[in-house]
C-alpha atoms as a PDB file:
ATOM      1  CA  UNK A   1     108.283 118.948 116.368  1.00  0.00           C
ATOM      2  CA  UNK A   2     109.329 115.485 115.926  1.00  0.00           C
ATOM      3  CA  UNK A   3     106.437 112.421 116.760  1.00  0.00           C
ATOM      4  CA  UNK A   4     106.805 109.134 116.928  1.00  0.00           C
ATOM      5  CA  UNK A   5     103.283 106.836 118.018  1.00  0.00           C
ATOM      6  CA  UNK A   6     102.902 103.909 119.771  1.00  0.00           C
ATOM      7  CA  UNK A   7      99.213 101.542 118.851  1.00  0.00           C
ATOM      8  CA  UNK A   8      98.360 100.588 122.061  1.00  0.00           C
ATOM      9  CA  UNK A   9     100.068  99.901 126.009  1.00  0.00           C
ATOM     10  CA  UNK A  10     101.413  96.655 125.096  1.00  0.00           C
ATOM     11  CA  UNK A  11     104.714  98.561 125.174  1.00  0.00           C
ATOM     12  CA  UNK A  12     104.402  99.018 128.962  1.00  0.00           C
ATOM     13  CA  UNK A  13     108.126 100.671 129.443  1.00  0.00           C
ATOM     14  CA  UNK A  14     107.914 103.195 127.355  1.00  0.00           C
ATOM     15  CA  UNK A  15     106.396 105.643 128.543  1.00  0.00           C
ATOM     16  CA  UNK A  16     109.343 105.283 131.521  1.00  0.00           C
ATOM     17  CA  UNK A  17     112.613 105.476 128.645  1.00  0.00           C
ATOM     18  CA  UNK A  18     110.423 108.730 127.536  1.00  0.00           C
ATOM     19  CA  UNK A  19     109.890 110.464 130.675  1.00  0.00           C
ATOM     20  CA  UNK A  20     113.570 109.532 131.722  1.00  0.00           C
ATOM     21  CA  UNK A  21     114.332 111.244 128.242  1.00  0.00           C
ATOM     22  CA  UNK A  22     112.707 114.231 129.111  1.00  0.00           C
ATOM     23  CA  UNK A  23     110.213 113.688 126.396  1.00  0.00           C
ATOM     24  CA  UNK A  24     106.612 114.885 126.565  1.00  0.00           C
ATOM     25  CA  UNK A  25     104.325 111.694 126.657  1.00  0.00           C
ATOM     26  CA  UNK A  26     100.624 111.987 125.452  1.00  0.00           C
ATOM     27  CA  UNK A  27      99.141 108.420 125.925  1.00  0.00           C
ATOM     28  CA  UNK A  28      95.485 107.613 123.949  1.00  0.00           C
ATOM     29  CA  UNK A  29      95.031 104.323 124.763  1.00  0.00           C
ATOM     30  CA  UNK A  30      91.831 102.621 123.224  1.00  0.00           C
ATOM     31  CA  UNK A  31      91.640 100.614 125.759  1.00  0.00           C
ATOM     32  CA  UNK A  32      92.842  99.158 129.064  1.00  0.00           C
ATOM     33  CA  UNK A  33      94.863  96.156 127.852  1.00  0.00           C
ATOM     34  CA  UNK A  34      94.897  94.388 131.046  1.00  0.00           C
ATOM     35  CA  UNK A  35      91.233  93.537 130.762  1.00  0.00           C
ATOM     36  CA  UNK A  36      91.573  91.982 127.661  1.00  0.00           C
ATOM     37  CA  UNK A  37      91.550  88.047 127.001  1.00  0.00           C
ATOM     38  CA  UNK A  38      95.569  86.674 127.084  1.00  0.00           C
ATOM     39  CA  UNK A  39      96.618  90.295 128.195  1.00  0.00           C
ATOM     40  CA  UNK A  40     100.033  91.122 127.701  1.00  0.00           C
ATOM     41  CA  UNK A  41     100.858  93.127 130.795  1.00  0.00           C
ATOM     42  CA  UNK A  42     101.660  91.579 133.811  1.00  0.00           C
ATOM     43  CA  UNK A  43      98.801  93.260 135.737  1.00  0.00           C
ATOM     44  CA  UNK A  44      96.452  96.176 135.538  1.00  0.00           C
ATOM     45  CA  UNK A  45      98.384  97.866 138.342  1.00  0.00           C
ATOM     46  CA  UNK A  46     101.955  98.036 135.886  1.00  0.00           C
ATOM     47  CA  UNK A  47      99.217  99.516 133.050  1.00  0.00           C
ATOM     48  CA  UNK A  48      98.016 102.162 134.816  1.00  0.00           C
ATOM     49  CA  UNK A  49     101.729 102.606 136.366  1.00  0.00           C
ATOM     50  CA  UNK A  50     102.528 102.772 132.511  1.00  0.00           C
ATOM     51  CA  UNK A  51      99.857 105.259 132.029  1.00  0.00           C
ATOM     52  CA  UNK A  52     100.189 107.765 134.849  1.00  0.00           C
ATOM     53  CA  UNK A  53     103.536 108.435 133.798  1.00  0.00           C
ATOM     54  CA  UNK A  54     102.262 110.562 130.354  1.00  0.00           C
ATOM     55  CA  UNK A  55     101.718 114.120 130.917  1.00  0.00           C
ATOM     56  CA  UNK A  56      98.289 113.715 129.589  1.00  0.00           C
ATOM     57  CA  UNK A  57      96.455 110.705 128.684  1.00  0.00           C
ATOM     58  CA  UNK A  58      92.920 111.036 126.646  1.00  0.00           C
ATOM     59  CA  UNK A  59      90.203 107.789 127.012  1.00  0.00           C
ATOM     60  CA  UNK A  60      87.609 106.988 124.682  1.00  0.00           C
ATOM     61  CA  UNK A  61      85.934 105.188 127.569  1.00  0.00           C
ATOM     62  CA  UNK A  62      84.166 107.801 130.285  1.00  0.00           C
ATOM     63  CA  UNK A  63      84.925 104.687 132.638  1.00  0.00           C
ATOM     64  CA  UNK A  64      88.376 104.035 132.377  1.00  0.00           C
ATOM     65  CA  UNK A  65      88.784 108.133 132.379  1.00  0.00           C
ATOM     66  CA  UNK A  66      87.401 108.166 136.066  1.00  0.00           C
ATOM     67  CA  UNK A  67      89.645 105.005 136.759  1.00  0.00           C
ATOM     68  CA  UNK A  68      92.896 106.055 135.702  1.00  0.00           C
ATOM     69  CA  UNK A  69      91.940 109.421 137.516  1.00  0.00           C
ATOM     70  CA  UNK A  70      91.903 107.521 140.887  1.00  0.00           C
ATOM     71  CA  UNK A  71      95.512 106.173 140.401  1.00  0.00           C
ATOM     72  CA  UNK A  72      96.441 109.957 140.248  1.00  0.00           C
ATOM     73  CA  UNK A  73      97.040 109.896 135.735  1.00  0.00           C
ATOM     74  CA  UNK A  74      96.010 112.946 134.102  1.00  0.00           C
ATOM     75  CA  UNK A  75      93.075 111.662 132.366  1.00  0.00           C
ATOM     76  CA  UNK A  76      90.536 112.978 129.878  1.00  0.00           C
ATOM     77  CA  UNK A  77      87.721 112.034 127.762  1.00  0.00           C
ATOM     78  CA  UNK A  78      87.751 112.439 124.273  1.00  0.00           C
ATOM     79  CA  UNK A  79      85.173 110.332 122.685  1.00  0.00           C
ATOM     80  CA  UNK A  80      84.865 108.754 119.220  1.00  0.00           C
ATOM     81  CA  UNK A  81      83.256 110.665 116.469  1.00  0.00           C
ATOM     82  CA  UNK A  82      83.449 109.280 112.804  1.00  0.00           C
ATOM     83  CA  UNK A  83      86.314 110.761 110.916  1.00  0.00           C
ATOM     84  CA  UNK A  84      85.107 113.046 108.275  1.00  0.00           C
ATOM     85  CA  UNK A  85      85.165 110.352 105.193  1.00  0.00           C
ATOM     86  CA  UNK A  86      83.218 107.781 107.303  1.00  0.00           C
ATOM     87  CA  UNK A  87      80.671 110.872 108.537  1.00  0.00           C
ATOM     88  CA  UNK A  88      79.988 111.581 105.161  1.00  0.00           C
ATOM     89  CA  UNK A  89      79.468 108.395 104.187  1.00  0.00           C
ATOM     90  CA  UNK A  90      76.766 107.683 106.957  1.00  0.00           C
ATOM     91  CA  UNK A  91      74.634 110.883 106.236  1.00  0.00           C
ATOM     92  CA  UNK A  92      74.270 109.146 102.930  1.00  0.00           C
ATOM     93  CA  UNK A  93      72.807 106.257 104.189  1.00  0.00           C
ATOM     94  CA  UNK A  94      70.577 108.732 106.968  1.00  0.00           C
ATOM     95  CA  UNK A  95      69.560 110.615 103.515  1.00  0.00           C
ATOM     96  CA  UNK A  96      68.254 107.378 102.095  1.00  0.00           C
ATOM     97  CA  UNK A  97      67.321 104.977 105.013  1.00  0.00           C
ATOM     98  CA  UNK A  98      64.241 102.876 103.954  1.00  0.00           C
ATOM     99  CA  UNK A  99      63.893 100.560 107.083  1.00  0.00           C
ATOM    100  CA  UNK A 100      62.321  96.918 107.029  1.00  0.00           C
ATOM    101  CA  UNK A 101      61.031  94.996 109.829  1.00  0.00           C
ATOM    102  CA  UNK A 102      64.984  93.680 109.883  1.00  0.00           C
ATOM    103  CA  UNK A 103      67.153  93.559 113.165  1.00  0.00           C
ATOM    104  CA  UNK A 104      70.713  94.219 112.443  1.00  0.00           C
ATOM    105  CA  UNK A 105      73.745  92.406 114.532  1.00  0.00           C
ATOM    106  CA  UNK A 106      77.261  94.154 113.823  1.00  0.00           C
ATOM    107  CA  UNK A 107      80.607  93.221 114.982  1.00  0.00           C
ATOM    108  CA  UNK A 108      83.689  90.420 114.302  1.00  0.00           C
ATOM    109  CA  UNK A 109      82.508  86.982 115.956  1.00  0.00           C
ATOM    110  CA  UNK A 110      86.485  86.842 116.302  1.00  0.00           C
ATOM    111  CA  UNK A 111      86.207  89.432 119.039  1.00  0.00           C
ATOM    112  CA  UNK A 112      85.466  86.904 122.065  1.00  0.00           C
ATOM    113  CA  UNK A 113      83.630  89.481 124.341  1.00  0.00           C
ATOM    114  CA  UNK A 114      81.551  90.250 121.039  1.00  0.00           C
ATOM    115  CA  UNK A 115      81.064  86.799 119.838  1.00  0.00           C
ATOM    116  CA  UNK A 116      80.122  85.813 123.443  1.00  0.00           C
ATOM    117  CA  UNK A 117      77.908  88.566 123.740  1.00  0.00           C
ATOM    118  CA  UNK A 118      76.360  87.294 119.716  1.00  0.00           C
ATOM    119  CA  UNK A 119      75.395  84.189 121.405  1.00  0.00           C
ATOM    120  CA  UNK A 120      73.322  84.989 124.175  1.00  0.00           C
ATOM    121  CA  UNK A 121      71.895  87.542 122.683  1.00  0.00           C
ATOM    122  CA  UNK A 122      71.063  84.924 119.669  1.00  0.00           C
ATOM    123  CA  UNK A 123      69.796  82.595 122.554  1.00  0.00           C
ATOM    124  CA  UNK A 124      67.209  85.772 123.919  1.00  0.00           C
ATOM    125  CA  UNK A 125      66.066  87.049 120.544  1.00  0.00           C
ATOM    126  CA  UNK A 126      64.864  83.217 119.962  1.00  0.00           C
ATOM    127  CA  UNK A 127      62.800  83.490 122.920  1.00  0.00           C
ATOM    128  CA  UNK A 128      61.765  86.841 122.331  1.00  0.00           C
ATOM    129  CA  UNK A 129      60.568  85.880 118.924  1.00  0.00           C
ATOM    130  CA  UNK A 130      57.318  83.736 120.827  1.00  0.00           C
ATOM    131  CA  UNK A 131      56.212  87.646 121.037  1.00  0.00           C
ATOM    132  CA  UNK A 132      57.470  89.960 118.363  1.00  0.00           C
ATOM    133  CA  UNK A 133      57.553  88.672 114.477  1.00  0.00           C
ATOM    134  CA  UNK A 134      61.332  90.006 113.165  1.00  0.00           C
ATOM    135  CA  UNK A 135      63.978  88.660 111.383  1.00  0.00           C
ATOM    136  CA  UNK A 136      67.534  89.440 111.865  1.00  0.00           C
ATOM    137  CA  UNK A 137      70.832  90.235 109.714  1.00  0.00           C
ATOM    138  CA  UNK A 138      74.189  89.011 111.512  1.00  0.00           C
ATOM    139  CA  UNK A 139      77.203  91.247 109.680  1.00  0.00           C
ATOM    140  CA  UNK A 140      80.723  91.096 110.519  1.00  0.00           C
ATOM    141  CA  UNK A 141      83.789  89.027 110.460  1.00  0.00           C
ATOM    142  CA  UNK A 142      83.668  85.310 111.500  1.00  0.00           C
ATOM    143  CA  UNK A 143      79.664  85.530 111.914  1.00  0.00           C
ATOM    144  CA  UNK A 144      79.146  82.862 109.631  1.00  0.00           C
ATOM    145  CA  UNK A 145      80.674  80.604 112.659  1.00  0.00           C
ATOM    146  CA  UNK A 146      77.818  81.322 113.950  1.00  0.00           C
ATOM    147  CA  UNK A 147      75.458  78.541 112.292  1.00  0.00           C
ATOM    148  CA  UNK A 148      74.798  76.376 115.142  1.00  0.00           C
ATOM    149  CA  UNK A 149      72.946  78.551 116.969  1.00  0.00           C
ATOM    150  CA  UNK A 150      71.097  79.855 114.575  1.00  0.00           C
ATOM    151  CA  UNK A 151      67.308  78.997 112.944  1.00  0.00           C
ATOM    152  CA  UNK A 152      65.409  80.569 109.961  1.00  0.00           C
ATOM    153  CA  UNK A 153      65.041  83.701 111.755  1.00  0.00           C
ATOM    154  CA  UNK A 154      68.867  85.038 111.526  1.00  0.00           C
ATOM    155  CA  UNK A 155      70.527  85.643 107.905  1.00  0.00           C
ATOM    156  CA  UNK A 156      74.159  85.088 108.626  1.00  0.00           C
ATOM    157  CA  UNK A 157      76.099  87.138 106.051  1.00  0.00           C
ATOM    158  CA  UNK A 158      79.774  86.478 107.676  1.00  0.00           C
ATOM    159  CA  UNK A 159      82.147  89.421 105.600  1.00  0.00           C
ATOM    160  CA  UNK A 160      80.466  91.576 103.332  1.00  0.00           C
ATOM    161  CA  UNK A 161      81.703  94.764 100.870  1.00  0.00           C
ATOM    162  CA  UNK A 162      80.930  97.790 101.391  1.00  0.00           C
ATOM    163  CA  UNK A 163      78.377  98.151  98.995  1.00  0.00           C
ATOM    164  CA  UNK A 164      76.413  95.315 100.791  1.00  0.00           C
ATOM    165  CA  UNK A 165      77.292  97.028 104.309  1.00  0.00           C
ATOM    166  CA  UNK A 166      75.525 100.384 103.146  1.00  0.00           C
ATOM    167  CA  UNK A 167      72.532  98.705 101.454  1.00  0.00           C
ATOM    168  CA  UNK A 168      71.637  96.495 104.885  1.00  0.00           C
ATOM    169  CA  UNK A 169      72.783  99.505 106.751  1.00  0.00           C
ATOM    170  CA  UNK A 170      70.327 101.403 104.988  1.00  0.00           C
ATOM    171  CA  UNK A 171      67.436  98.890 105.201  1.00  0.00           C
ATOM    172  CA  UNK A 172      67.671  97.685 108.936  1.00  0.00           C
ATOM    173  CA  UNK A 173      65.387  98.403 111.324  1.00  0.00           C
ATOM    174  CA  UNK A 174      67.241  99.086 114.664  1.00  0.00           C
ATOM    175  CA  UNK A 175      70.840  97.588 115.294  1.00  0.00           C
ATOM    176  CA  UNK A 176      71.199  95.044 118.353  1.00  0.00           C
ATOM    177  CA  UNK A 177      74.407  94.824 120.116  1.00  0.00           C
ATOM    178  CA  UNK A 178      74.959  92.639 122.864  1.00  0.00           C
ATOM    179  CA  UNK A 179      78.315  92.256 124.783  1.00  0.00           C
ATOM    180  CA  UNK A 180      80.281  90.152 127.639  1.00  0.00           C
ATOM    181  CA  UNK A 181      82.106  92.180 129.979  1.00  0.00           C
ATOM    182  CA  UNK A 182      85.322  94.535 128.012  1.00  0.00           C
ATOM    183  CA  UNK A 183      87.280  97.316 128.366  1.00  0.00           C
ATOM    184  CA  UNK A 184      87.011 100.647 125.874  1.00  0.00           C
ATOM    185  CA  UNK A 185      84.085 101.705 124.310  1.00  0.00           C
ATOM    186  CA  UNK A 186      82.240 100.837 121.039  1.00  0.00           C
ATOM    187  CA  UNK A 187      83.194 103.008 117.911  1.00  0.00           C
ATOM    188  CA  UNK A 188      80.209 101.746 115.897  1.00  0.00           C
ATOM    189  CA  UNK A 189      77.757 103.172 118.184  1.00  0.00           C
ATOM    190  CA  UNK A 190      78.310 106.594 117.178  1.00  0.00           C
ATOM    191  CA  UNK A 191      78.565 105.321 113.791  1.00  0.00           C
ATOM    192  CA  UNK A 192      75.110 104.012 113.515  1.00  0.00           C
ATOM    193  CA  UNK A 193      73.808 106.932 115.285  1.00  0.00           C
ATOM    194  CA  UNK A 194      74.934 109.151 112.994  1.00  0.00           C
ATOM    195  CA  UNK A 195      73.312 107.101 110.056  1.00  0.00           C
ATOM    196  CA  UNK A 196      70.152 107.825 111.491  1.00  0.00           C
ATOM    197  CA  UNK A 197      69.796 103.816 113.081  1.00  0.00           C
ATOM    198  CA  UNK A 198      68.478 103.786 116.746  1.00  0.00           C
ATOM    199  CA  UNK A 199      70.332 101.216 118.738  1.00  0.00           C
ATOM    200  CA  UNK A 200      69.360  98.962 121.259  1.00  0.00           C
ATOM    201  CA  UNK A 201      72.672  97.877 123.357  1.00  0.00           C
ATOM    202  CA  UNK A 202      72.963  95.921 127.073  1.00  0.00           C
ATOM    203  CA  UNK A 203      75.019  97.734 129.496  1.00  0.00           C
ATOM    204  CA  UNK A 204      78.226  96.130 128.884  1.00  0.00           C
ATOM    205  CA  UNK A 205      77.871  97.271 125.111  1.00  0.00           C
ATOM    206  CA  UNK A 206      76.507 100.959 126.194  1.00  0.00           C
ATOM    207  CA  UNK A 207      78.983 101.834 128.298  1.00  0.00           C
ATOM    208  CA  UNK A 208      80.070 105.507 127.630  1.00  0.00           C
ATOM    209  CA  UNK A 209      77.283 106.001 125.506  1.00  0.00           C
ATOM    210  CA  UNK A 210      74.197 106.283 127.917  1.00  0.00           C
ATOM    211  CA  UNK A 211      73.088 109.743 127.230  1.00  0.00           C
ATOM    212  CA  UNK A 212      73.214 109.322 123.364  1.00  0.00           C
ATOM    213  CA  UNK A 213      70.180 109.996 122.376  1.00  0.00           C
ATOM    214  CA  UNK A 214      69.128 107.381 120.081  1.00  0.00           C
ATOM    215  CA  UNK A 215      70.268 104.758 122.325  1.00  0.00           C
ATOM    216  CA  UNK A 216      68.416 102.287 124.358  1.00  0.00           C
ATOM    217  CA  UNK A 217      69.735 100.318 127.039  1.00  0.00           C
ATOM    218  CA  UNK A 218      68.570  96.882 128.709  1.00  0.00           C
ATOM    219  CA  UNK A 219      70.087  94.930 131.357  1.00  0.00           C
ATOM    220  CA  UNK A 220      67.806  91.543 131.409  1.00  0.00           C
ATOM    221  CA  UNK A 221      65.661  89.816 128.972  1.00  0.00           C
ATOM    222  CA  UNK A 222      62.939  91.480 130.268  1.00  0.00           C
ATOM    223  CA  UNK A 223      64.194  94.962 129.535  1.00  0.00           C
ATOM    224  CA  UNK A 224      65.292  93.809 125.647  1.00  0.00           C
ATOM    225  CA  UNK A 225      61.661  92.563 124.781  1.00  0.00           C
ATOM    226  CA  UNK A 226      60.309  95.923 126.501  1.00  0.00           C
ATOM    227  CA  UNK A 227      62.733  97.787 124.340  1.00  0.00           C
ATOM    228  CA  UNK A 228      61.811  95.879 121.194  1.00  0.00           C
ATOM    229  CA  UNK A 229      58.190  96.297 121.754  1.00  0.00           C
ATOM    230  CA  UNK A 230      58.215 100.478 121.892  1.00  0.00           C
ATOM    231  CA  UNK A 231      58.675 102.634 118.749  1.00  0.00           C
ATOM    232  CA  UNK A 232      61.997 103.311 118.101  1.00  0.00           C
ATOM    233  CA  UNK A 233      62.434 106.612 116.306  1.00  0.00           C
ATOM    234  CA  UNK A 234      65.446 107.566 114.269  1.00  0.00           C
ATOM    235  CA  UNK A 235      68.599 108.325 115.971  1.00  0.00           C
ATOM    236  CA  UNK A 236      68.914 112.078 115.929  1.00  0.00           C
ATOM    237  CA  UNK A 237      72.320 113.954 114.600  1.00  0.00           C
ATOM    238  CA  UNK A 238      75.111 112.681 117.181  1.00  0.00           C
ATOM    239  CA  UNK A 239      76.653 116.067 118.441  1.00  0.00           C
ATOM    240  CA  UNK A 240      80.378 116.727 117.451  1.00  0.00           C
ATOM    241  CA  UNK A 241      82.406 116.365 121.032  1.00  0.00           C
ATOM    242  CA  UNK A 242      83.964 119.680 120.109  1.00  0.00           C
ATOM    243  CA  UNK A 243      84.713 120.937 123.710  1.00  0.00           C
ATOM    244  CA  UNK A 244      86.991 117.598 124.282  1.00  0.00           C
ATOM    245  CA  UNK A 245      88.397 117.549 120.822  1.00  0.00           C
ATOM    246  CA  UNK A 246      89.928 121.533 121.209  1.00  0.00           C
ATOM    247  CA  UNK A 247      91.195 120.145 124.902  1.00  0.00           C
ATOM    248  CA  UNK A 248      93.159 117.646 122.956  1.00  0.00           C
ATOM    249  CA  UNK A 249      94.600 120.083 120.605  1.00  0.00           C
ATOM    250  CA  UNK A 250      95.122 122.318 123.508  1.00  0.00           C
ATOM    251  CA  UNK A 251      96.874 119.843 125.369  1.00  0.00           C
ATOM    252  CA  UNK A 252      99.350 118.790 121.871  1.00  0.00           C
ATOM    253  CA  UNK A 253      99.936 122.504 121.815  1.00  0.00           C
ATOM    254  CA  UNK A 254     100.501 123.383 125.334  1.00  0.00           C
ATOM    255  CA  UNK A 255     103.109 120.431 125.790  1.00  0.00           C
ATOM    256  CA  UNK A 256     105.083 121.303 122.580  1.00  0.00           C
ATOM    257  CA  UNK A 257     105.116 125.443 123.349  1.00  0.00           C
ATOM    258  CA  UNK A 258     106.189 124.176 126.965  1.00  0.00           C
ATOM    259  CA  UNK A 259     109.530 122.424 125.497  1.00  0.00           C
ATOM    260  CA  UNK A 260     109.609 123.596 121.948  1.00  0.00           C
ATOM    261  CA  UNK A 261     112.657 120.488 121.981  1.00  0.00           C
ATOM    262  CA  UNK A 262     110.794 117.898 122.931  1.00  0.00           C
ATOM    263  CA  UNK A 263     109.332 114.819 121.844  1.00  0.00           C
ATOM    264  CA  UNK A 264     105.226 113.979 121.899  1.00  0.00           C
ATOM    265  CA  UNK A 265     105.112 110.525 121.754  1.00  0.00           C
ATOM    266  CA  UNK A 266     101.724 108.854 121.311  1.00  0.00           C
ATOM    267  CA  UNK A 267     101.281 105.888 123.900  1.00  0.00           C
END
């Protein structure tokens, strides 16, 4: 069976020159494009136009599964879980987690919902800090931009290796994540889960992850100092979404027995 893939829905007409084709169309967006800064569709209406065409189309966000469901696409959910490297990897750092009194901020300050999200949340641990003692690593691309609105209580490490990743990864209390408004839904909160680090995420950040165990959400200031102040156990073994994962390979399967010619493209 021949495939060819397609990154993300930027390529809006697509998925029309396919069905017109007669070519079976499985779209996995990672997210809905529309909603994101300088978009490049013309509208979220022509995405999810784009989208309902595919015979199938599998969401990593629960949300944007029950949205594309009520413009009549075929959706799913198939949620993120760390490819088997990357798993591996994390259990390592589970194994030999020796946690500090050390907050950890993740994510690429180039991101603007996450470097919004960086700030305030910089702006409410400083206030928070009047009532907890804590000091906090900020990790990711870009983060050293971050200076100005900083004091002595955040370490702003900007990129770091690997080696430097796993060794704060493995010392960090509980991971803080903080976002603006997006679309999608966070890969590295399955990630740290599965290294054993409990998170504590707003609810734009949480989205699609609420019943994680491990997870804490917090909509106000309020909530975040009340989460900070309880005991945080480690982040129990993240269950393998096995259930959606064989309904994806199900769905590859059904669609090429169905026209043994035809084309799966990946939207």
């Amino acid at each position: 069976m021949q495939t060819f893939g397609l990154g993300t829905t930027k390529n809006y007409v697509a998925p029309f020159v396919a069905k017109d084709q007669n070519f079976k169309v499985i779209a996995i967006p990672q997210n809905l494009e529309s909603f994101v800064p300088d978009a490049f569709h013309e509208s979220l209406s022509t995405e999810i136009q784009a989208l309902a065409k595919a015979d199938i189309v599998f969401c990593i966000s629960r949300e944007e599964e029950w949205l594309l469901r009520l413009h009549g696409a075929n959706a799913h959910y198939l949620p993120y879980y760390p490819p088997h490297a990357i798993e591996q990897h994390l259990l390592t750092i589970r194994r030999d987690r020796a946690p500090k009194n050390r907050y950890l901020i993740l994510g690429s300050a180039s991101n603007p919902p996450t470097r919004q999200g960086m700030i305030e949340q910089i702006h409410w641990l400083k206030q928070i800090r009047q009532h907890l003692s804590f000091e906090v690593d900020i990790v990711g691309y870009k983060t050293e931009s971050l200076q100005e609105y900083c004091d002595e209580t955040f370490v702003l490490h900007g990129t770091v290796s690997d080696n430097q990743l796993t060794t704060i990864l493995t010392q960090t209390k509980t991971a803080l994540i903080h976002q603006t408004a997006s679309s999608g839904a966070l890969t590295r909160i399955p990630e740290l889960l599965t290294a054993g680090i409990p998170v504590v995420a707003n609810g734009n950040a949480c989205r699609s992850a609420h019943s994680y165990s491990g997870i804490y959400c917090y909509d106000d200031l309020f909530e975040l100092l009340d989460r900070l102040n309880q005991p945080l156990d480690p982040a129990p073994m993240l269950p393998r979404p096995v259930t959606a994962e064989k309904r994806f390979i199900d769905a590859v399967q059904h669609l090429s027995q169905s026209s043994p010619n035809a084309t799966i493209a990946s939207l």
